[in-house]
N, C-alpha and C. Protein backbone atom coordinates (compact mmCIF):
# COMPACT_ATOMS: atom_id res chain seq x y z
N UNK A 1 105.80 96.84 128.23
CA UNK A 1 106.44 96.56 126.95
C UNK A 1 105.68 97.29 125.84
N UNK A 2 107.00 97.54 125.11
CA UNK A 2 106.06 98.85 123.70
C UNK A 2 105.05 98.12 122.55
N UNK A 3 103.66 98.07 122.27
CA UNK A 3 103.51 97.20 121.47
C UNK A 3 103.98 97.49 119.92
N UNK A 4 104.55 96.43 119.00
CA UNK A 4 105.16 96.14 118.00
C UNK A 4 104.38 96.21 116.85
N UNK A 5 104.63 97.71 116.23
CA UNK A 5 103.66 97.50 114.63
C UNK A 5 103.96 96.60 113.71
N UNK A 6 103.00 96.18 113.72
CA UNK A 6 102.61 94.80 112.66
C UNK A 6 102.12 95.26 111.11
N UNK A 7 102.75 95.86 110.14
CA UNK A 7 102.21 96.24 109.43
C UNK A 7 102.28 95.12 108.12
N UNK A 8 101.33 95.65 106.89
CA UNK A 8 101.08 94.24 106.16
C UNK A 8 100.71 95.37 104.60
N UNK A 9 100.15 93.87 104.16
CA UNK A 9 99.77 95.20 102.52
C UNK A 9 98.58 95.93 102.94
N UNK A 10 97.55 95.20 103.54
CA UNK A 10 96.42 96.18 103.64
C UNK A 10 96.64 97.32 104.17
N UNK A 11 97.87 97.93 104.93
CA UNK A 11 98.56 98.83 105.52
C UNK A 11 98.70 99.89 104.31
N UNK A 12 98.69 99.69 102.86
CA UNK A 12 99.10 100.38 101.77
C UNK A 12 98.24 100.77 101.13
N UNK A 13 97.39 101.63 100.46
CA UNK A 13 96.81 101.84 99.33
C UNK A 13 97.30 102.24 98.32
N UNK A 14 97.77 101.10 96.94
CA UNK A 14 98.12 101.99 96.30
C UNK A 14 97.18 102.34 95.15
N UNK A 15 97.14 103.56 94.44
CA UNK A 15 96.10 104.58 93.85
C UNK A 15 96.85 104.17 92.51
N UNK A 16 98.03 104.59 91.94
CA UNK A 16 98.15 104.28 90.29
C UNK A 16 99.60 104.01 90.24
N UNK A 17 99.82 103.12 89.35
CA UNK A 17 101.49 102.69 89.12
C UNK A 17 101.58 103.09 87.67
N UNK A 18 102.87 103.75 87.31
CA UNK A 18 103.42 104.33 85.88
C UNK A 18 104.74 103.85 86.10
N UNK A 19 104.67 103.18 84.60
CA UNK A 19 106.08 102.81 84.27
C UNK A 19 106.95 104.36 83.97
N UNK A 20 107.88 105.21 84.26
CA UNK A 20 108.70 106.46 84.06
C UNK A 20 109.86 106.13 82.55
N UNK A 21 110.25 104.74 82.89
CA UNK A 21 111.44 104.49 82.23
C UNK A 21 111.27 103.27 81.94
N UNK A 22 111.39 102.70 80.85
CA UNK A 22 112.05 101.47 80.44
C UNK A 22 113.34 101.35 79.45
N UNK A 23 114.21 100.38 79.83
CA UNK A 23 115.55 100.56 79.45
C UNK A 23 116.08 99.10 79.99
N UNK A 24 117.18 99.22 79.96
CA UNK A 24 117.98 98.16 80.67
C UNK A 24 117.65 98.11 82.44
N UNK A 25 116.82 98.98 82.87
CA UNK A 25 116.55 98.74 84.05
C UNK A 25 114.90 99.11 83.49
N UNK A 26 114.25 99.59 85.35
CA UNK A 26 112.86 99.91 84.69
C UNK A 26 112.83 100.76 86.16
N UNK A 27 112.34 102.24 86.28
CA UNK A 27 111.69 103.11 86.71
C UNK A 27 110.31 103.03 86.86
N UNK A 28 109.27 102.94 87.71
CA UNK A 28 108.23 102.93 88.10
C UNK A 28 107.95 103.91 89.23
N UNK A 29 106.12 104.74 88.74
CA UNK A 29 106.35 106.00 90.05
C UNK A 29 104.61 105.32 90.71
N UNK A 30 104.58 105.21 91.87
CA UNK A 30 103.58 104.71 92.45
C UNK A 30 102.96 106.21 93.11
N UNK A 31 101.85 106.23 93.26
CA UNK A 31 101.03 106.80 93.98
C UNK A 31 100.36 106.28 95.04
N UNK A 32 100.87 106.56 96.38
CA UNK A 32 100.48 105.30 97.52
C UNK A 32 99.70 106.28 98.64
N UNK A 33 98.87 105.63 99.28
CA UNK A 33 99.15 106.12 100.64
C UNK A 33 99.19 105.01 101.83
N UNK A 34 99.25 105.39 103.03
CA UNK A 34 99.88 103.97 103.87
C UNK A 34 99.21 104.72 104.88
N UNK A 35 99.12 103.65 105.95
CA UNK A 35 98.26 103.60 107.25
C UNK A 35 99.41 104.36 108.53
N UNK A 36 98.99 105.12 109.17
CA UNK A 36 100.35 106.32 110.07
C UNK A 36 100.32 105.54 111.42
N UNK A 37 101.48 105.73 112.11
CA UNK A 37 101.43 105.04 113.38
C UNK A 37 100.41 105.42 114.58
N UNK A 38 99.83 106.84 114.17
CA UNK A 38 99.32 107.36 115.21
C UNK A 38 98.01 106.82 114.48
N UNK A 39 97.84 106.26 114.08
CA UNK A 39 96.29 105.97 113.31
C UNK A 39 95.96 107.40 112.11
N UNK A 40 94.86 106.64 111.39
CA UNK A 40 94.41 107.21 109.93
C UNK A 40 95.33 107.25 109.48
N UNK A 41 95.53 107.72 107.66
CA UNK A 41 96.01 107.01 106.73
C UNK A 41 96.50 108.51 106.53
N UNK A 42 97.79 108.22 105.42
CA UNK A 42 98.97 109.42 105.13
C UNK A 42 97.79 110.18 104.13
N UNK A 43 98.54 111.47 103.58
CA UNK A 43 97.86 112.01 101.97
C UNK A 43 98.82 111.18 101.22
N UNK A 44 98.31 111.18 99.65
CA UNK A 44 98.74 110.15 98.74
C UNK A 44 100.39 110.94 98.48
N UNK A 45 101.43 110.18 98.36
CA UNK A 45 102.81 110.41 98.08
C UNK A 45 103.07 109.20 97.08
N UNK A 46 104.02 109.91 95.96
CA UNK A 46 104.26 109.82 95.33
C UNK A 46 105.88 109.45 95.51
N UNK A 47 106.05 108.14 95.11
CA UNK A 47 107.41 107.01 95.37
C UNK A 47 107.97 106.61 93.87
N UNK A 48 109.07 106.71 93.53
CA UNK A 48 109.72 106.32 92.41
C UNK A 48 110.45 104.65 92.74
N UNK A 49 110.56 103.52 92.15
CA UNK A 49 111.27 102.73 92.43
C UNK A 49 112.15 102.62 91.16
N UNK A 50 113.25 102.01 91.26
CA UNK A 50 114.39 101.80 90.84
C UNK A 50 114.42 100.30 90.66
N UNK A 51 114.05 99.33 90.10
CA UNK A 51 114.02 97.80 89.68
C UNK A 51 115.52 97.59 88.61
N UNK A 52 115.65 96.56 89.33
CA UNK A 52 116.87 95.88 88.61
C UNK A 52 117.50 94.35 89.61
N UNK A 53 117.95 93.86 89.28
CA UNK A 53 118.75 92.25 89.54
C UNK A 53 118.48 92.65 91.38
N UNK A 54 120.11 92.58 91.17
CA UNK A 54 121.11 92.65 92.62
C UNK A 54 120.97 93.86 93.29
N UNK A 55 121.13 93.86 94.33
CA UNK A 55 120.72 95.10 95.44
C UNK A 55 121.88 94.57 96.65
N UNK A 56 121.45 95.67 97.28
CA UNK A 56 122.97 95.97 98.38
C UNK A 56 122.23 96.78 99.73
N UNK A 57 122.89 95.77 100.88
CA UNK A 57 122.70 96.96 102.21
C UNK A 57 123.34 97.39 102.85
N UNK A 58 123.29 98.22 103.67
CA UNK A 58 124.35 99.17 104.70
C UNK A 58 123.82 98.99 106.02
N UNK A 59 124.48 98.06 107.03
CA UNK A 59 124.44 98.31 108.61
C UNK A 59 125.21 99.65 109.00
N UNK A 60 124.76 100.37 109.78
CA UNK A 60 125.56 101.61 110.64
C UNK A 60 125.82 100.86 111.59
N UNK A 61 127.09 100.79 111.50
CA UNK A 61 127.63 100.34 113.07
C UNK A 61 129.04 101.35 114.14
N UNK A 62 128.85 101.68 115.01
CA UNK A 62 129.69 102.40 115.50
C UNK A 62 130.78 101.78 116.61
N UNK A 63 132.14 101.26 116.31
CA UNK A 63 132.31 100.11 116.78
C UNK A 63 132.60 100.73 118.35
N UNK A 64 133.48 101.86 118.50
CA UNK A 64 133.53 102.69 119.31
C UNK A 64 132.19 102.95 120.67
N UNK A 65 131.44 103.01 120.18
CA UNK A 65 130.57 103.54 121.18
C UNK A 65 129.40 101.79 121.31
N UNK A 66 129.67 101.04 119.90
CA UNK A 66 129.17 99.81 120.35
C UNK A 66 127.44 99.71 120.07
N UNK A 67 126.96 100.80 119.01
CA UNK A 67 125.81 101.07 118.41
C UNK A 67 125.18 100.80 116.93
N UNK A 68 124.25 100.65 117.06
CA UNK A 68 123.81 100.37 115.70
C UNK A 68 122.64 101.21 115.52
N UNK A 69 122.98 101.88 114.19
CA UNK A 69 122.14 102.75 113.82
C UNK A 69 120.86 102.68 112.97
N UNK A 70 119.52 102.83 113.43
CA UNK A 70 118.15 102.11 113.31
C UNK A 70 117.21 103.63 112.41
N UNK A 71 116.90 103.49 111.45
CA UNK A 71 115.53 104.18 111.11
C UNK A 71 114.57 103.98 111.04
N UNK A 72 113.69 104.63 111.73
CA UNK A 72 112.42 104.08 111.81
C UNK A 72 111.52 105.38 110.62
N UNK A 73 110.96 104.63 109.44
CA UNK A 73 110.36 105.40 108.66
C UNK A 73 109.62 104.61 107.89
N UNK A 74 108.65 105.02 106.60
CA UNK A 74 107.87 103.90 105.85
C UNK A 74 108.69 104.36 104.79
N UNK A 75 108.91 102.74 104.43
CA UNK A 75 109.42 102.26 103.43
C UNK A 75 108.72 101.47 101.86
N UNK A 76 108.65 101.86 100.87
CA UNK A 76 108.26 101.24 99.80
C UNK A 76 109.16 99.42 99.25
N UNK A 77 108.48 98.56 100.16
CA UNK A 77 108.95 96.98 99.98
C UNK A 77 108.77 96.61 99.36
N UNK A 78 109.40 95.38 98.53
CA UNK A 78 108.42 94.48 97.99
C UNK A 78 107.81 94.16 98.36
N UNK A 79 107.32 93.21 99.21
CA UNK A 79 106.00 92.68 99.44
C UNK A 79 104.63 93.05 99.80
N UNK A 80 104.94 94.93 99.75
CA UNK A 80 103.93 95.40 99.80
C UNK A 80 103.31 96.11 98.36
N UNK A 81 104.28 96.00 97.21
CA UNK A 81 103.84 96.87 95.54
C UNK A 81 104.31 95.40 94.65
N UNK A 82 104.06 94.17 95.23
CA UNK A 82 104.28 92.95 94.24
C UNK A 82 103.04 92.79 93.82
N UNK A 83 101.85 93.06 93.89
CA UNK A 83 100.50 92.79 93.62
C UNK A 83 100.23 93.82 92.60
N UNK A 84 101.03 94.60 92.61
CA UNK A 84 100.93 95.81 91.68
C UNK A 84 102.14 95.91 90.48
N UNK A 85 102.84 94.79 90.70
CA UNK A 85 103.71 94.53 89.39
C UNK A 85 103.57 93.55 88.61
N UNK A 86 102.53 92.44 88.95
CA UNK A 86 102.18 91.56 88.32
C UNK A 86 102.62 90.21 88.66
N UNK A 87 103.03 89.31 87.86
CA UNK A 87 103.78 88.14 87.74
C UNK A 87 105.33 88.15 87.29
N UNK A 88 106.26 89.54 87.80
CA UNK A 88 107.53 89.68 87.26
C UNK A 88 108.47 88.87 88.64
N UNK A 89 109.33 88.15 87.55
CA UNK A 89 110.94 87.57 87.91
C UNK A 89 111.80 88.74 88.62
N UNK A 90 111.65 88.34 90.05
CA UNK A 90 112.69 89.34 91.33
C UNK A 90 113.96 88.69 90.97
N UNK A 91 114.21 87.15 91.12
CA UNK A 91 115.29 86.90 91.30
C UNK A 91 115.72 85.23 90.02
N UNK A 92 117.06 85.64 90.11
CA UNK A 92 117.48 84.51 89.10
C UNK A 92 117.07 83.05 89.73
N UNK A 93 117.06 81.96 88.74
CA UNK A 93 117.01 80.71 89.52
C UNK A 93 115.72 80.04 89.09
């Protein structure tokens, strides 16, 4: 059996957060680097996020062939750049 990456925040370094935009939404550009599957850590890349309310996802599904379509890549989460936004309101309520 394949073992299952477990990744977490310490998985992340992030180096500097800039607000880009403030407006009715808010633009933020992080400077990160993250821990690689093959072991040692990426060079620092540079991630823009897009903050606002409501958000939306997309399953690939192919009903035909009966597949679902999976990417495997690193992703900029919340729960890994919330320590780096402070004490801000994600959601209504």
């Amino acid at each position: 059996m394949a073992k299952k990456h477990q990744f977490n925040q310490s998985d992340v370094r992030i180096e500097s957060k800039d607000t880009i935009f403030q407006g009715f939404f808010k633009v933020s550009r992080f400077t990160l680097s993250h821990r690689l599957f093959g072991g040692g850590w990426s060079r620092p890349i540079k991630r823009e996020i897009f903050q606002r309310g409501s958000a939306v996802g997309v399953l690939l599904y192919d009903p035909i062939n009966q597949l679902v379509g999976l990417v495997e890549q690193f992703r900029v989460v919340l729960s890994m750049i919330i320590r780096a936004l402070g004490n801000m309101r994600w959601w209504p309520g």
